[in-house]
C-alpha atoms as a PDB file:
ATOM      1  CA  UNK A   1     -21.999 -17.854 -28.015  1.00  0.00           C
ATOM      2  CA  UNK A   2     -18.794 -17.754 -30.559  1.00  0.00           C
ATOM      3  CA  UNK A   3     -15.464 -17.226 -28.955  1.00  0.00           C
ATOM      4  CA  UNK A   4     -14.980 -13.988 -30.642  1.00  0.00           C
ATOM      5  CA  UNK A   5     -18.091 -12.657 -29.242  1.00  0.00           C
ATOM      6  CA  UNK A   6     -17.355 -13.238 -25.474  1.00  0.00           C
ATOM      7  CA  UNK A   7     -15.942 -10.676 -23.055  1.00  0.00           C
ATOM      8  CA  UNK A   8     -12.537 -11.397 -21.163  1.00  0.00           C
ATOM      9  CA  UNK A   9     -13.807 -12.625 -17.885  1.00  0.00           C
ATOM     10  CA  UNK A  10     -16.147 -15.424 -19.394  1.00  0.00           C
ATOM     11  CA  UNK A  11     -13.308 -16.874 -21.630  1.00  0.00           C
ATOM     12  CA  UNK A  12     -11.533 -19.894 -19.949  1.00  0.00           C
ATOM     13  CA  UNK A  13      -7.589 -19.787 -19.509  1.00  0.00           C
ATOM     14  CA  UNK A  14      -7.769 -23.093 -22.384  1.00  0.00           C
ATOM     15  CA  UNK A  15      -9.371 -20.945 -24.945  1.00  0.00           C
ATOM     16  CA  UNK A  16      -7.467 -17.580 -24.539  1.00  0.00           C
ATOM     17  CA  UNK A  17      -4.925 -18.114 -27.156  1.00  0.00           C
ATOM     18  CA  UNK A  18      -7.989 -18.383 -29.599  1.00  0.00           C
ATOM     19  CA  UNK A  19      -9.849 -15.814 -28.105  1.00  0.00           C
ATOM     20  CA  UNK A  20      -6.786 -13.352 -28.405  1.00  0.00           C
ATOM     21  CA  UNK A  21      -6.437 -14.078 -32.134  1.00  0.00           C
ATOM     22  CA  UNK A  22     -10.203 -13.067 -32.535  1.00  0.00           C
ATOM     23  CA  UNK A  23      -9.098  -9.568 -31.420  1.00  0.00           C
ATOM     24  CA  UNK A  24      -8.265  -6.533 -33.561  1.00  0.00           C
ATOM     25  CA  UNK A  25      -4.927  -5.258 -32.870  1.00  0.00           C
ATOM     26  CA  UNK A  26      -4.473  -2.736 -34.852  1.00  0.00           C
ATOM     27  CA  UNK A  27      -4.086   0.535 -33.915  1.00  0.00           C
ATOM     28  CA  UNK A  28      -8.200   1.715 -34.673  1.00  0.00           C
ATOM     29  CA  UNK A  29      -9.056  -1.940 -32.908  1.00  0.00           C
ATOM     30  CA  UNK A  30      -6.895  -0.991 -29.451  1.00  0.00           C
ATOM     31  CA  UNK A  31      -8.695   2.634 -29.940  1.00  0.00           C
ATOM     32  CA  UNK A  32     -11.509   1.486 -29.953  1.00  0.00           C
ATOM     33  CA  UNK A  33     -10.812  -0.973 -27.527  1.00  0.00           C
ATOM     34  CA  UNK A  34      -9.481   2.043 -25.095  1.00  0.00           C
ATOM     35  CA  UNK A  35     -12.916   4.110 -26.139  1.00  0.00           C
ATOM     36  CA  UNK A  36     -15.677   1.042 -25.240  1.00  0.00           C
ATOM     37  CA  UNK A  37     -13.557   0.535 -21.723  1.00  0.00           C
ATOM     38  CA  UNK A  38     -13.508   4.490 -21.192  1.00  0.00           C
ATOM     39  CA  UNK A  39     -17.646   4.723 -21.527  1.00  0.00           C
ATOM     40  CA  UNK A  40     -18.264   2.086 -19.479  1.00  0.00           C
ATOM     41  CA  UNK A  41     -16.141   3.568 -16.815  1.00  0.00           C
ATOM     42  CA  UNK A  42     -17.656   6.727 -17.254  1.00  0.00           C
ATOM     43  CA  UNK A  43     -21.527   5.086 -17.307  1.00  0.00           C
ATOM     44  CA  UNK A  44     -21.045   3.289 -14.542  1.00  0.00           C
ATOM     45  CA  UNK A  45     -19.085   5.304 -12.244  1.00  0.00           C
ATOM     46  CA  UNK A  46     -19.423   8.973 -13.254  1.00  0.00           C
ATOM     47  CA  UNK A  47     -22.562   9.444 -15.120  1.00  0.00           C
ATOM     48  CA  UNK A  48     -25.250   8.234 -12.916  1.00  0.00           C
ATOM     49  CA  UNK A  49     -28.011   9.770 -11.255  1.00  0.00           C
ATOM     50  CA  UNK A  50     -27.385   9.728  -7.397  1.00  0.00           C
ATOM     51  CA  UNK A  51     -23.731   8.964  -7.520  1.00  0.00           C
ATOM     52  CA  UNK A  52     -21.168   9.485  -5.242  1.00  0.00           C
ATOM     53  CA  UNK A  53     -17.745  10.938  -5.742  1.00  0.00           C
ATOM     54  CA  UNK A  54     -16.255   7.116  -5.933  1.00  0.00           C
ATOM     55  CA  UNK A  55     -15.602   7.498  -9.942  1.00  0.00           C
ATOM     56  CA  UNK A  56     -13.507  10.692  -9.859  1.00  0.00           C
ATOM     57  CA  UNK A  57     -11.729   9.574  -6.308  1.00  0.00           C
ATOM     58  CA  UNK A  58     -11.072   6.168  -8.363  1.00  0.00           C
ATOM     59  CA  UNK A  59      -9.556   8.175 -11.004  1.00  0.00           C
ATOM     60  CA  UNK A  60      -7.831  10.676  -9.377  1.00  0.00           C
ATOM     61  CA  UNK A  61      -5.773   7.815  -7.043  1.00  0.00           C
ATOM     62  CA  UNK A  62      -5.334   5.530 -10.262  1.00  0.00           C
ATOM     63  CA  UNK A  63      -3.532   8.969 -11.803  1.00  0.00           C
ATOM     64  CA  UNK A  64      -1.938   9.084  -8.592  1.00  0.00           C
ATOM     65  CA  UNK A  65      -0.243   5.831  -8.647  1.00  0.00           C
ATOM     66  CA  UNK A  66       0.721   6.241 -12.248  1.00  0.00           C
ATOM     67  CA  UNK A  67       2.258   9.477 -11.733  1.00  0.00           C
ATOM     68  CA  UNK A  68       4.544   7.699  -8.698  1.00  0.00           C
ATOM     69  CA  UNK A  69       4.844   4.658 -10.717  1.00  0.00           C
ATOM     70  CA  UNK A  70       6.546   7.006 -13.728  1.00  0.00           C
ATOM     71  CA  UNK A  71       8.934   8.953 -10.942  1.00  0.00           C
ATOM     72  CA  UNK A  72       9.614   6.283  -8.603  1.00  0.00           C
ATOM     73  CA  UNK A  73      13.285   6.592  -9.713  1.00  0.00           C
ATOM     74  CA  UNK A  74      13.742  10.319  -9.616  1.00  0.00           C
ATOM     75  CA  UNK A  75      11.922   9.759  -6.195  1.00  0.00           C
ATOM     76  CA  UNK A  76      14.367   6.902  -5.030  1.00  0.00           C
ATOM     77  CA  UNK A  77      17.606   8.958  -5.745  1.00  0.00           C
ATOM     78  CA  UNK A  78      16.342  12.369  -3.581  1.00  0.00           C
ATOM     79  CA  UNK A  79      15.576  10.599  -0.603  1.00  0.00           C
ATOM     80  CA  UNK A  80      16.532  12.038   2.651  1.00  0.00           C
ATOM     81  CA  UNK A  81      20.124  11.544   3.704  1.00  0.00           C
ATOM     82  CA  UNK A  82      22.091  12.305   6.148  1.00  0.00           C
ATOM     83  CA  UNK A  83      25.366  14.533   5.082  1.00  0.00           C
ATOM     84  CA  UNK A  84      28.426  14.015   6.463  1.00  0.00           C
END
């Protein structure tokens, strides 16, 4: 099909440039963007019948990680230490 009609994954590393100036930037494209991502997440990890607790466990250590990620330097500077 058209460029601007393919997902990420089938676009070749040649035709990415073009691909990325098919996109909508703006700040109601990236929300959207954020809120198409988010459903499919939650379709196809959360919201099925006989599912397991994979979904939440994969969000809850994704939050995990970011939350270290944002106080890796507050972390870094209380390590333990010897006083003396």
């Amino acid at each position: 099909g058209p460029l601007s009609e393919r997902r990420l994954l089938d676009v070749r590393l040649g035709e990415l440039p073009a691909w990325l100036a098919t996109r909508d930037l703006s700040p109601r494209g990236l929300l959207g963007g954020m809120q198409k991502a988010w459903s499919s997440y939650y379709d196809r990890y959360i919201n099925v019948r006989r599912g397991g607790p994979a979904g939440i466990s994969m969000l809850l250590a994704g939050y995990c990680l970011l939350g270290y990620g944002w106080n890796y330097q507050h972390i870094k500077r209380h390590r333990w230490r010897k006083y003396h």
